[in-house]
PDB file of N, CA and C in Angstrom:
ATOM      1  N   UNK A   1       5.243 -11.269 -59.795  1.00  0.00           N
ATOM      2  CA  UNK A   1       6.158 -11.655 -58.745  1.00  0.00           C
ATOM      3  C   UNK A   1       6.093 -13.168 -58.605  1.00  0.00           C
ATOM      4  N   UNK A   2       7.100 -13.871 -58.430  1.00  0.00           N
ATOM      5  CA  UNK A   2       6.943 -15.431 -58.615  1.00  0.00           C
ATOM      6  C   UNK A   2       6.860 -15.478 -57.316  1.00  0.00           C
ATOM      7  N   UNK A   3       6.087 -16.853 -57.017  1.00  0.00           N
ATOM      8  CA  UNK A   3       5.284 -17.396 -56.057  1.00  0.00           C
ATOM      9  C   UNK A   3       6.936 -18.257 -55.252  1.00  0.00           C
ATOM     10  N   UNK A   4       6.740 -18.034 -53.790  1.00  0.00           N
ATOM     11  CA  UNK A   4       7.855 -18.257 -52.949  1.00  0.00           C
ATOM     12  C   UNK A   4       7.937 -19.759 -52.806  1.00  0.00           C
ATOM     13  N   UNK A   5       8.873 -20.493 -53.134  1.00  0.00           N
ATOM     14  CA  UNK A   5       9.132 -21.882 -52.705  1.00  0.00           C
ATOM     15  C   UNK A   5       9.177 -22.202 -51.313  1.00  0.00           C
ATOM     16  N   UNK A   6       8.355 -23.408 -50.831  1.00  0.00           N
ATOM     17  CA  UNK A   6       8.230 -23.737 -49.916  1.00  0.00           C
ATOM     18  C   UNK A   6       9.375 -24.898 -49.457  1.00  0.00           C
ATOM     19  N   UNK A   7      10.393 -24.540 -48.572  1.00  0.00           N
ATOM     20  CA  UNK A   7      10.955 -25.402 -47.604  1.00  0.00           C
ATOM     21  C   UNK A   7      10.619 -25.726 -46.479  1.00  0.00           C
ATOM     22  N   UNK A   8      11.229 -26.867 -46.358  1.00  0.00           N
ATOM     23  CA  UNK A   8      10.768 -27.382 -45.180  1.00  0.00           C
ATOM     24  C   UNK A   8      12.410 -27.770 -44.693  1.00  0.00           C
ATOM     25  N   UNK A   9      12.463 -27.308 -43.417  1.00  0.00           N
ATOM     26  CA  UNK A   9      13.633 -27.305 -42.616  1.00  0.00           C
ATOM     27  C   UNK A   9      13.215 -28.640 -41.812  1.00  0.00           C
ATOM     28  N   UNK A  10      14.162 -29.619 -41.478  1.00  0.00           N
ATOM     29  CA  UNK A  10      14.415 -30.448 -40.963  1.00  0.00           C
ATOM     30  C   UNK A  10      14.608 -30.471 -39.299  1.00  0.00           C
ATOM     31  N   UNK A  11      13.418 -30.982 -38.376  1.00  0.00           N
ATOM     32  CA  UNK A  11      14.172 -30.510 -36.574  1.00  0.00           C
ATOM     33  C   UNK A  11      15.141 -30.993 -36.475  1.00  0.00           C
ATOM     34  N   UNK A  12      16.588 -30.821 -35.963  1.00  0.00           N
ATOM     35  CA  UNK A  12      17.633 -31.340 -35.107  1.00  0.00           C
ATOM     36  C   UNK A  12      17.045 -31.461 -33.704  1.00  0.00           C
ATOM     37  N   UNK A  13      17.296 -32.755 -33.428  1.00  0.00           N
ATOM     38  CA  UNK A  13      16.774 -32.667 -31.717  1.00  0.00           C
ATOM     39  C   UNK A  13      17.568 -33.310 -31.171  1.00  0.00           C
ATOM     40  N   UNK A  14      18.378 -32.516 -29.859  1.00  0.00           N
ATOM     41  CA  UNK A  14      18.795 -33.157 -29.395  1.00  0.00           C
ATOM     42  C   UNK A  14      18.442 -33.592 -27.964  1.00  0.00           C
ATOM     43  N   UNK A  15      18.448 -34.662 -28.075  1.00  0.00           N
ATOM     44  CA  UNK A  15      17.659 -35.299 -27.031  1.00  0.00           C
ATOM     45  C   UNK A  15      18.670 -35.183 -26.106  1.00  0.00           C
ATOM     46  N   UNK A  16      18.642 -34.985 -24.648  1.00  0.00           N
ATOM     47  CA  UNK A  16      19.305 -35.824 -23.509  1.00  0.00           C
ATOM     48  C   UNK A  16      19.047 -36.720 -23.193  1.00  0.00           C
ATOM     49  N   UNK A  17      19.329 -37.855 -22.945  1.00  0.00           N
ATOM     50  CA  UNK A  17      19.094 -38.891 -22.282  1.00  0.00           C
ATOM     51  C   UNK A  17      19.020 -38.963 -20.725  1.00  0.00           C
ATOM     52  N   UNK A  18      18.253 -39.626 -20.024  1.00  0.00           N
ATOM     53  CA  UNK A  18      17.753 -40.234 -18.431  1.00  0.00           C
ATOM     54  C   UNK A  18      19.407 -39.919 -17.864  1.00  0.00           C
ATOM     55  N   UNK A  19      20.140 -40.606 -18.276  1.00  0.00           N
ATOM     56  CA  UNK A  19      21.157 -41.043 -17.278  1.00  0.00           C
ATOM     57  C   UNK A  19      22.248 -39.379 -17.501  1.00  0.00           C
ATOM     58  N   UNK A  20      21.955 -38.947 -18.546  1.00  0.00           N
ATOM     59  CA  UNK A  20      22.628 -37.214 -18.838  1.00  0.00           C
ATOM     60  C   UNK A  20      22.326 -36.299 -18.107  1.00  0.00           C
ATOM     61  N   UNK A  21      23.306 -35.656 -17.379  1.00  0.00           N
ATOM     62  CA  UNK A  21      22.679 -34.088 -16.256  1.00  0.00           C
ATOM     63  C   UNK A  21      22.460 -33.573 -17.850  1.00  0.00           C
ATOM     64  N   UNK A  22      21.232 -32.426 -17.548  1.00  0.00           N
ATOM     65  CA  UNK A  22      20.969 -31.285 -18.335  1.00  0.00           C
ATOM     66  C   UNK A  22      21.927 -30.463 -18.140  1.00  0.00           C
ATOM     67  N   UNK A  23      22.914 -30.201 -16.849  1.00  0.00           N
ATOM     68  CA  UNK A  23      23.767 -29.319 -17.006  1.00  0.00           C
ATOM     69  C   UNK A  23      24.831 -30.062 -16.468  1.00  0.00           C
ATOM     70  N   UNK A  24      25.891 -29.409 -16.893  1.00  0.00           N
ATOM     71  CA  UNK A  24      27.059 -30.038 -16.325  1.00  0.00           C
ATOM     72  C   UNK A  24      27.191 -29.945 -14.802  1.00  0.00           C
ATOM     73  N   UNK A  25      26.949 -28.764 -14.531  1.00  0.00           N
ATOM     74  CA  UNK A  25      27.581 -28.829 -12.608  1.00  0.00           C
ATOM     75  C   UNK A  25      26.142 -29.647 -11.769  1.00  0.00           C
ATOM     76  N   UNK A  26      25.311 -29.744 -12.815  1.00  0.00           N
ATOM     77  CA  UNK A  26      23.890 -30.610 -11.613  1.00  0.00           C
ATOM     78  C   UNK A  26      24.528 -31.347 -11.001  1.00  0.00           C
ATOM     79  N   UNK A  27      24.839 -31.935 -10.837  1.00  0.00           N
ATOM     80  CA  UNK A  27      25.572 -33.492 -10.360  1.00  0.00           C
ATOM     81  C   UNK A  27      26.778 -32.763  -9.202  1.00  0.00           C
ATOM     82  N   UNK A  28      27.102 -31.854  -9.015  1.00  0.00           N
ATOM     83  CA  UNK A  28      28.099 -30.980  -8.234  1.00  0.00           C
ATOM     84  C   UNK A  28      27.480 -30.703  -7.226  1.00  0.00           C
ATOM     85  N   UNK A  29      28.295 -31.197  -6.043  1.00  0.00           N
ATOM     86  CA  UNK A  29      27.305 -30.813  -4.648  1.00  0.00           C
ATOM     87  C   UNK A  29      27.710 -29.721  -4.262  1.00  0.00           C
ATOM     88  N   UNK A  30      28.764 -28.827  -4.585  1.00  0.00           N
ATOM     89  CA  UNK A  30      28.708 -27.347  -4.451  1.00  0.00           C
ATOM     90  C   UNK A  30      27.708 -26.463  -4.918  1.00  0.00           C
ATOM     91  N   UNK A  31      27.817 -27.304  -6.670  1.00  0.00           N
ATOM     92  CA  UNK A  31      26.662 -26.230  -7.056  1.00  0.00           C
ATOM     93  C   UNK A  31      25.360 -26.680  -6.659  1.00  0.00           C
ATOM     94  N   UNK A  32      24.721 -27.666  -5.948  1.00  0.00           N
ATOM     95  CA  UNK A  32      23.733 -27.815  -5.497  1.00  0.00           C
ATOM     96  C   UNK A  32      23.827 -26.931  -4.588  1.00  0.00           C
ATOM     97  N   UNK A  33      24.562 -27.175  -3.209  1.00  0.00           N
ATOM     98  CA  UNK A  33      24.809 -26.540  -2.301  1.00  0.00           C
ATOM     99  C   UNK A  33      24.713 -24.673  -2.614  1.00  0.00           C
ATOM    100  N   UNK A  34      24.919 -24.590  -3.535  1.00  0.00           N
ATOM    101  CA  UNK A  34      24.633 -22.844  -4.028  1.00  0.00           C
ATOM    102  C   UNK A  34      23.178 -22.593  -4.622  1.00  0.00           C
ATOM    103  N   UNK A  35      22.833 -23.699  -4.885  1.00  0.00           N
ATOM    104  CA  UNK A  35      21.283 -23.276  -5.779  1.00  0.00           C
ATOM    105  C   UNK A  35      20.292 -23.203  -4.542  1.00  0.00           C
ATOM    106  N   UNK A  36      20.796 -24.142  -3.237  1.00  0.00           N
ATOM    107  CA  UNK A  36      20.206 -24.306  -2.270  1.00  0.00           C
ATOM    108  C   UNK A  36      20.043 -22.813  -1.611  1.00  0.00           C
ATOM    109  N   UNK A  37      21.076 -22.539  -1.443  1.00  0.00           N
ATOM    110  CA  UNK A  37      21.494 -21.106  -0.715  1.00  0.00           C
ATOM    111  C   UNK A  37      20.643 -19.698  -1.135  1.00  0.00           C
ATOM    112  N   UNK A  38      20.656 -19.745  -2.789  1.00  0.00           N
ATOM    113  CA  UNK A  38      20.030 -18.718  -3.330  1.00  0.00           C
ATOM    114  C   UNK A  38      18.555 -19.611  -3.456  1.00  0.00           C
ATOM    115  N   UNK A  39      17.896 -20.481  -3.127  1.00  0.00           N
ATOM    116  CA  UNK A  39      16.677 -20.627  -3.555  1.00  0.00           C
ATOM    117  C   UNK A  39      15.861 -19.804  -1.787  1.00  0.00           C
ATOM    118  N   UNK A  40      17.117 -20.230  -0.795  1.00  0.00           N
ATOM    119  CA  UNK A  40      16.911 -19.416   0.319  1.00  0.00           C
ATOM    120  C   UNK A  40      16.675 -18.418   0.518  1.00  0.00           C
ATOM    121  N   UNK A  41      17.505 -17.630  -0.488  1.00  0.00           N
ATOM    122  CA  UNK A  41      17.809 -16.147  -0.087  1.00  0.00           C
ATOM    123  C   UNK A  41      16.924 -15.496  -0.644  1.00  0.00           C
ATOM    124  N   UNK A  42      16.300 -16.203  -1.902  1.00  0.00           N
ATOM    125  CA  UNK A  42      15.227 -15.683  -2.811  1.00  0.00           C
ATOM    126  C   UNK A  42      13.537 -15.898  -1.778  1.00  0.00           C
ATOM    127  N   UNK A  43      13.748 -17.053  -0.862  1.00  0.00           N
ATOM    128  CA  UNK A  43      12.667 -17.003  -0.258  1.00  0.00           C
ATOM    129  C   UNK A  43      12.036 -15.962   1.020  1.00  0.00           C
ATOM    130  N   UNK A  44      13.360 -15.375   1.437  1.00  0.00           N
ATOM    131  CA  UNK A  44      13.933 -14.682   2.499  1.00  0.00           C
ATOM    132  C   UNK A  44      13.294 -13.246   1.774  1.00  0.00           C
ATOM    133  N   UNK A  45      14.022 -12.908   0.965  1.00  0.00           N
ATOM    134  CA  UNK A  45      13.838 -12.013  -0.411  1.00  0.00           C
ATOM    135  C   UNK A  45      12.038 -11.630  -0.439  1.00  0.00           C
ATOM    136  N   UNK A  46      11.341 -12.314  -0.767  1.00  0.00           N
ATOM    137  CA  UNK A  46      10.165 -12.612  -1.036  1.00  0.00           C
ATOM    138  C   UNK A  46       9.019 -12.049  -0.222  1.00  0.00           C
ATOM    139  N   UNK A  47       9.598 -12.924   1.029  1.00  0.00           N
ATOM    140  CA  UNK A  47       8.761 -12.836   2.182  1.00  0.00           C
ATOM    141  C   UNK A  47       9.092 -11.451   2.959  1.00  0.00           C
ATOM    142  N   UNK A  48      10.120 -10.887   2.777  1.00  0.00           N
ATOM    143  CA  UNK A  48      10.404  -9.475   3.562  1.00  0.00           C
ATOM    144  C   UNK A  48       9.603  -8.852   2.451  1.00  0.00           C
ATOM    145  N   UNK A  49       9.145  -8.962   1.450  1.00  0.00           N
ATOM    146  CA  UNK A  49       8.788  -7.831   0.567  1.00  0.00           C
ATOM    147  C   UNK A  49       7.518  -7.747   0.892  1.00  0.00           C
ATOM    148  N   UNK A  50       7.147  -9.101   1.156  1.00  0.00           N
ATOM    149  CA  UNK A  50       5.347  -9.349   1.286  1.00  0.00           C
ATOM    150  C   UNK A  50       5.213  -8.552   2.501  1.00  0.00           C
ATOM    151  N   UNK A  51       6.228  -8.938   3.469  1.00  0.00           N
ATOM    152  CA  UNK A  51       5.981  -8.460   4.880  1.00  0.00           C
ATOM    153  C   UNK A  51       5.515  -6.876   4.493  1.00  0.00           C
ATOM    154  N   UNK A  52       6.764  -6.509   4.261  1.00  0.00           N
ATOM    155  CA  UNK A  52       7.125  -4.531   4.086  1.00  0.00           C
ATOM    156  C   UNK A  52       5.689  -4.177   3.523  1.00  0.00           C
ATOM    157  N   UNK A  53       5.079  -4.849   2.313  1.00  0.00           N
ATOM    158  CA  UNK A  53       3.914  -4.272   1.581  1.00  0.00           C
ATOM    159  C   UNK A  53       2.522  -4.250   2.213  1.00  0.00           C
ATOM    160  N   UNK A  54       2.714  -5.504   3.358  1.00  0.00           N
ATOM    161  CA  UNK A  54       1.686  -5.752   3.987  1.00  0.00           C
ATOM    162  C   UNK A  54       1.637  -3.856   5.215  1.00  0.00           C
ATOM    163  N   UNK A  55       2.912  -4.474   5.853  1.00  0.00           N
ATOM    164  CA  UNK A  55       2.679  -3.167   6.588  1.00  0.00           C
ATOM    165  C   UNK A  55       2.439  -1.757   6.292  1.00  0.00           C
ATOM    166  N   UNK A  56       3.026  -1.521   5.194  1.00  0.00           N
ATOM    167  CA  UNK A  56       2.990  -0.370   4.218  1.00  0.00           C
ATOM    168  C   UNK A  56       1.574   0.031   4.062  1.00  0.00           C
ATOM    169  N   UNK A  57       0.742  -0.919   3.854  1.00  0.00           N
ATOM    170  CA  UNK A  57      -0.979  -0.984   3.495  1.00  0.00           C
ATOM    171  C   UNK A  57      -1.222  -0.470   4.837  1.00  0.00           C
ATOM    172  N   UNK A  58      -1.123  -1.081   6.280  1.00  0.00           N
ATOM    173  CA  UNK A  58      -1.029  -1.243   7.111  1.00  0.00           C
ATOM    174  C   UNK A  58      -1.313   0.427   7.536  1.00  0.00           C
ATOM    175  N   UNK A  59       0.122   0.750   7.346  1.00  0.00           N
ATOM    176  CA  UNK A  59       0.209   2.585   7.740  1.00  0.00           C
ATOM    177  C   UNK A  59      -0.863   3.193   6.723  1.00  0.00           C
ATOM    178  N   UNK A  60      -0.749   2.953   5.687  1.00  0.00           N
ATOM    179  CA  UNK A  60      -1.820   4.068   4.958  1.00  0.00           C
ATOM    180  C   UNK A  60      -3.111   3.824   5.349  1.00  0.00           C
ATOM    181  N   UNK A  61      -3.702   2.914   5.494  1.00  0.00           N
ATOM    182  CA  UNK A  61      -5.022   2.674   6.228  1.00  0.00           C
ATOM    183  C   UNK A  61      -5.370   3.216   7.304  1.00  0.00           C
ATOM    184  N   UNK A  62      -4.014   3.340   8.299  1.00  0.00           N
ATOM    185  CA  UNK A  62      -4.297   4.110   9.410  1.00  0.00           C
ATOM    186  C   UNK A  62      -3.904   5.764   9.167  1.00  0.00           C
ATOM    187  N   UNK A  63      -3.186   6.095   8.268  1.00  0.00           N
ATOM    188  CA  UNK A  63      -3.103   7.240   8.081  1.00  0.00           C
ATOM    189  C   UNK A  63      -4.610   8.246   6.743  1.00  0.00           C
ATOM    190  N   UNK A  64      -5.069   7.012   6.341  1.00  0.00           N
ATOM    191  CA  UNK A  64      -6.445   7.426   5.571  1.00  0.00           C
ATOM    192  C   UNK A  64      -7.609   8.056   6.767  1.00  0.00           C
ATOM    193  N   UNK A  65      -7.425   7.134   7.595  1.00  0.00           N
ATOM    194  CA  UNK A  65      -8.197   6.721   8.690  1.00  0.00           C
ATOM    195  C   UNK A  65      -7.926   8.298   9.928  1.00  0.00           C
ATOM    196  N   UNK A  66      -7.093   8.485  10.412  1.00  0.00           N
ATOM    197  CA  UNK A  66      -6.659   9.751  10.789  1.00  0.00           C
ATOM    198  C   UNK A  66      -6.729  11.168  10.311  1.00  0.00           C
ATOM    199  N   UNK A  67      -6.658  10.839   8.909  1.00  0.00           N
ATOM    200  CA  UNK A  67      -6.848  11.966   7.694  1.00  0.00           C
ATOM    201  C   UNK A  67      -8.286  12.331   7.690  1.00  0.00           C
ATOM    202  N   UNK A  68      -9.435  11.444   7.822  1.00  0.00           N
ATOM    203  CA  UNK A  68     -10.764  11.562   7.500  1.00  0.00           C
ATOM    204  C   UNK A  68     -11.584  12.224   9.298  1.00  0.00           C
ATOM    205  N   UNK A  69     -10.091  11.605  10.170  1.00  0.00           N
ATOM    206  CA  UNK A  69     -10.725  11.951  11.120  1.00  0.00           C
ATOM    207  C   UNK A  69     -10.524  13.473  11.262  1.00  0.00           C
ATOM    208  N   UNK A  70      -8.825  13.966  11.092  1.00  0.00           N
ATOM    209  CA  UNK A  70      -9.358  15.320  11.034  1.00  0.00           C
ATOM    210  C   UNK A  70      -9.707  16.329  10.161  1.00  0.00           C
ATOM    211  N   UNK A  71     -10.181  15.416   8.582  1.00  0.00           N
ATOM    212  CA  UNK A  71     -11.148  16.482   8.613  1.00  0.00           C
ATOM    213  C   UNK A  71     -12.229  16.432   9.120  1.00  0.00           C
ATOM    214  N   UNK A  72     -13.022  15.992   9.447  1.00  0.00           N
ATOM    215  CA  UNK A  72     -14.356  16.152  10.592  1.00  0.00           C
ATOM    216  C   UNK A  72     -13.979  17.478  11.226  1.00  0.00           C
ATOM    217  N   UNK A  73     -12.724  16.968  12.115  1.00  0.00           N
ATOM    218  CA  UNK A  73     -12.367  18.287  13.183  1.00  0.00           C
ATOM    219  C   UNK A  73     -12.418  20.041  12.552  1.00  0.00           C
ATOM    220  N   UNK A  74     -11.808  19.542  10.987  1.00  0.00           N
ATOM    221  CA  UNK A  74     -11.544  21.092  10.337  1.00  0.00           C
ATOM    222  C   UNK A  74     -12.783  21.731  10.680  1.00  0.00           C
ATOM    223  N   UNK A  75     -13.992  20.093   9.866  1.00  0.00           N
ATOM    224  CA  UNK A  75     -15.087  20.578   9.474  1.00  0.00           C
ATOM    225  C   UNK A  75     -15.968  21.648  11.083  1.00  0.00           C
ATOM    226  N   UNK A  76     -15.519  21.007  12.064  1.00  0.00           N
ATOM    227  CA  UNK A  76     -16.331  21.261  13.317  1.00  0.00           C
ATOM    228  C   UNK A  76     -15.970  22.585  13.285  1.00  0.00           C
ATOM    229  N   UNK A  77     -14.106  22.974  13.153  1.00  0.00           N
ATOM    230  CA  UNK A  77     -13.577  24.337  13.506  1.00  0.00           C
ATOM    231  C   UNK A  77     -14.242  25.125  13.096  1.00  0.00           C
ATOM    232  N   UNK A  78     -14.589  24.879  11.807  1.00  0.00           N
ATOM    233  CA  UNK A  78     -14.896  25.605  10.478  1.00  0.00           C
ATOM    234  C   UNK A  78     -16.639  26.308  11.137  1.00  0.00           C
ATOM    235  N   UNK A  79     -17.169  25.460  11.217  1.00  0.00           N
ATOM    236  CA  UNK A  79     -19.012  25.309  11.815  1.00  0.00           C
ATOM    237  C   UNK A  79     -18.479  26.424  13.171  1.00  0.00           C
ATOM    238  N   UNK A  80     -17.742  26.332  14.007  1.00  0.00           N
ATOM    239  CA  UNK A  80     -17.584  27.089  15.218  1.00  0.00           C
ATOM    240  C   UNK A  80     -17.017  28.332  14.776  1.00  0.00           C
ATOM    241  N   UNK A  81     -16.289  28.462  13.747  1.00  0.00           N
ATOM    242  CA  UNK A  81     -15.806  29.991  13.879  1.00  0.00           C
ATOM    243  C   UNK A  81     -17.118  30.785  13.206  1.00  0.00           C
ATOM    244  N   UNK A  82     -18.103  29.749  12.234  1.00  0.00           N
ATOM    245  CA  UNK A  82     -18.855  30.466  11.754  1.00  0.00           C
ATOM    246  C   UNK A  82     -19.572  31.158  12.259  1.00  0.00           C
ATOM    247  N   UNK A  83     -19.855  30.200  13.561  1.00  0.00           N
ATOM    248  CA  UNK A  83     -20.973  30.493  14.284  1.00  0.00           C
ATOM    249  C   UNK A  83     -20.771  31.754  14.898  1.00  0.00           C
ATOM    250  N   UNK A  84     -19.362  31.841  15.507  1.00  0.00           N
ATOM    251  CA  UNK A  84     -18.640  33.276  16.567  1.00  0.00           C
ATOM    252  C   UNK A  84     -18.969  33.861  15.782  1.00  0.00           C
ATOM    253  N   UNK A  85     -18.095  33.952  14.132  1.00  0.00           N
ATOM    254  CA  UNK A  85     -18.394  35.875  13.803  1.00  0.00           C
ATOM    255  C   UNK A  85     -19.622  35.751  13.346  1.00  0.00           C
ATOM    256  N   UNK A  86     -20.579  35.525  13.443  1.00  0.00           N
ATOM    257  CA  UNK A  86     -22.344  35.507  13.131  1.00  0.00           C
ATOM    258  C   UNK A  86     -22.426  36.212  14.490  1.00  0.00           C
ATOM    259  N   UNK A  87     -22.101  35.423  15.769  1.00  0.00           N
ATOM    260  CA  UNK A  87     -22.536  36.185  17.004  1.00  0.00           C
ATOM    261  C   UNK A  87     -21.975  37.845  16.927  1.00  0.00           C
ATOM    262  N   UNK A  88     -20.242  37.760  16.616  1.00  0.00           N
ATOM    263  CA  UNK A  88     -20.037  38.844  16.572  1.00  0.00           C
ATOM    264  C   UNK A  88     -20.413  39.824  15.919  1.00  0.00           C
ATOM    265  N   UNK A  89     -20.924  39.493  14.906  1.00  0.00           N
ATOM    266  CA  UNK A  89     -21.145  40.620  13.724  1.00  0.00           C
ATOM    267  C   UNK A  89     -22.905  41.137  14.418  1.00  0.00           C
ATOM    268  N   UNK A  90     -23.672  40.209  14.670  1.00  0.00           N
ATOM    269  CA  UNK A  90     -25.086  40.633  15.431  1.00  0.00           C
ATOM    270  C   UNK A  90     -24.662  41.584  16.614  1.00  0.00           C
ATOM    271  N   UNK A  91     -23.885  41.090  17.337  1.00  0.00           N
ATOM    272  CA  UNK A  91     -23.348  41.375  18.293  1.00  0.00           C
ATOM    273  C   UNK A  91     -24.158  40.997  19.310  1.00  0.00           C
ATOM    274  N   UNK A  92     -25.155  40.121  19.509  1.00  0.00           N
ATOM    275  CA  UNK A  92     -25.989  40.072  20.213  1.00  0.00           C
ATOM    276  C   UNK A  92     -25.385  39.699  21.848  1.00  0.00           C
ATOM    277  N   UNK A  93     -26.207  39.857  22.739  1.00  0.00           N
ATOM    278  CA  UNK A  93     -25.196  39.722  24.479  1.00  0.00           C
ATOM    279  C   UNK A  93     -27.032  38.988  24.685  1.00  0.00           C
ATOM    280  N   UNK A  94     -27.357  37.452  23.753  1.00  0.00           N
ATOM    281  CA  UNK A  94     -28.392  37.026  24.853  1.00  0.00           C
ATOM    282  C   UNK A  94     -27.637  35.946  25.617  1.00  0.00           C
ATOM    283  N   UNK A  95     -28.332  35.069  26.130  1.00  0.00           N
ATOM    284  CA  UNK A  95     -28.157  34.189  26.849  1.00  0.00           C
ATOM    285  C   UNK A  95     -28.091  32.885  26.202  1.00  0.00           C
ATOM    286  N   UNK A  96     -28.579  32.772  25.110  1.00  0.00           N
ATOM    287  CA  UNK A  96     -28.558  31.513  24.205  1.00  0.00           C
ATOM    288  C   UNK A  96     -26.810  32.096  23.264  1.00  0.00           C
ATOM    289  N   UNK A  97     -26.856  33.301  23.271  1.00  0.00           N
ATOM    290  CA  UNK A  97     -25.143  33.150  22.486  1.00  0.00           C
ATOM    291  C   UNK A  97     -24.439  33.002  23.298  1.00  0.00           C
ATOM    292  N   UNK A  98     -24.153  33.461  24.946  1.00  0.00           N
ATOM    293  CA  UNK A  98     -23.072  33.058  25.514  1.00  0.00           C
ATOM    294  C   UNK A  98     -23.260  31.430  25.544  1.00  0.00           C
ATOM    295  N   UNK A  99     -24.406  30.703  25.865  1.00  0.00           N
ATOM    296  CA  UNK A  99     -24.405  29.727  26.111  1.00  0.00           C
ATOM    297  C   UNK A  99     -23.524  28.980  24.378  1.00  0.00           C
ATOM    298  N   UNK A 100     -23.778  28.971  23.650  1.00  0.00           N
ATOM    299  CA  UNK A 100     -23.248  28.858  22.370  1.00  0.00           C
ATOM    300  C   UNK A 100     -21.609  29.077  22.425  1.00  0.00           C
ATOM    301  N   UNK A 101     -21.014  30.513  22.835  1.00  0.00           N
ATOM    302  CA  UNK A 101     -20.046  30.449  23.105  1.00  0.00           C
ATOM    303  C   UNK A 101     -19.160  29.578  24.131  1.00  0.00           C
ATOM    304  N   UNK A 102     -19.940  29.253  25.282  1.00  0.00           N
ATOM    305  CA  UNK A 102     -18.885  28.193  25.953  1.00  0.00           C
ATOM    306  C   UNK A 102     -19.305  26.779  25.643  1.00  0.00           C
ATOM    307  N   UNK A 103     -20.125  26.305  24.532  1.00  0.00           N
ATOM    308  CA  UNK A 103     -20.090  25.362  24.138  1.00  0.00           C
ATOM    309  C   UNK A 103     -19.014  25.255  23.485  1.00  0.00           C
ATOM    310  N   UNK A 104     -18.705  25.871  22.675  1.00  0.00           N
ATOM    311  CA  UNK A 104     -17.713  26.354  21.751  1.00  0.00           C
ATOM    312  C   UNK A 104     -15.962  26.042  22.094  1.00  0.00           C
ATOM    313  N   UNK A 105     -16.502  26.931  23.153  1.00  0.00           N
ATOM    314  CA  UNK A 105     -15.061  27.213  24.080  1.00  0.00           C
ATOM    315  C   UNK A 105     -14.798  26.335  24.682  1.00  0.00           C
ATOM    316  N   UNK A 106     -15.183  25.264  25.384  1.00  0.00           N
ATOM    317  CA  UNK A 106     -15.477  24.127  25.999  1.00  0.00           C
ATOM    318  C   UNK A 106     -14.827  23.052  25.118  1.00  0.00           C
ATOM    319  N   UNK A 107     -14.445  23.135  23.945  1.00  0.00           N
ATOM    320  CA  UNK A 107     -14.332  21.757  23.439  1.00  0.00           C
ATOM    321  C   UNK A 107     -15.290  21.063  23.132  1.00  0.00           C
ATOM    322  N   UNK A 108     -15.080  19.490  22.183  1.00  0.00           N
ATOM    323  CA  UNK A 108     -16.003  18.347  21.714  1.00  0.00           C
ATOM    324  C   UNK A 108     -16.273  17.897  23.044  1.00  0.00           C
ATOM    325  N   UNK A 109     -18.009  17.480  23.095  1.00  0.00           N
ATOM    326  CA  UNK A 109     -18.466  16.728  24.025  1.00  0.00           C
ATOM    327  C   UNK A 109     -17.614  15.292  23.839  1.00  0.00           C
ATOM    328  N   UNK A 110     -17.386  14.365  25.105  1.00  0.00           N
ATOM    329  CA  UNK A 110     -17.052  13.432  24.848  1.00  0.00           C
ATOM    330  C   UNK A 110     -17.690  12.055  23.893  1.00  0.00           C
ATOM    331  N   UNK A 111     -18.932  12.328  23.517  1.00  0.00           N
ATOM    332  CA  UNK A 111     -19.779  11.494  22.188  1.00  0.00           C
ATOM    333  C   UNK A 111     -19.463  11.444  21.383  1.00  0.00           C
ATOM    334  N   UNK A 112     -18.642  12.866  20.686  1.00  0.00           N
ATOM    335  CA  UNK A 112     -18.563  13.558  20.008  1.00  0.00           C
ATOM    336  C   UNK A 112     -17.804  12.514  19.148  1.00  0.00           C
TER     337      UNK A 112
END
């Protein structure tokens, strides 16, 4: 296989010059006046998103936070019904199970 000739391509550069807009409408105070507008709207843009994401975090933190709280509560339900049908199934009538039962029945102490 013959060995590939090496060219060398020549840069074209075209330069702009200092005193040349890079674009034609730069120099246009409309289209300034529009780049202005959307550099606004993009900032506007931006900052509602940051906002929304911030709050967004915001709710799930408090809804993680609520979530963990009731499961605790399941967990308590869960511990109290165990406890009833244990009483019920003994069937016992002492004085330490009723007392048990209106703990029960009573609701979380306020510590709780």
């Amino acid at each position: 296989m013959p060995a590939r000739s090496k060219t060398t391509k020549r840069a074209t550069s075209s330069r702009v010059t200092d005193d040349e807009p890079t674009s034609p409408q730069r120099g246009d105070p409309a289209y300034q006046e529009k780049r202005k507008k959307n550099n606004e709207a993009v900032q506007r843009t931006r900052e509602k998103t940051k906002k929304t994401a911030e709050e967004r975090k915001k709710r799930i933190d408090g809804l993680r936070r609520e979530n963990d709280q009731l499961k605790v509560q399941i967990e308590q339900g869960e511990k109290h019904i165990a406890t009833l049908r244990d009483l019920i199934i003994q069937g016992e009538k002492t004085e330490d199970g009723h007392r048990i039962i209106e703990e029960i029945l009573a609701g979380p102490e306020p510590n709780e």
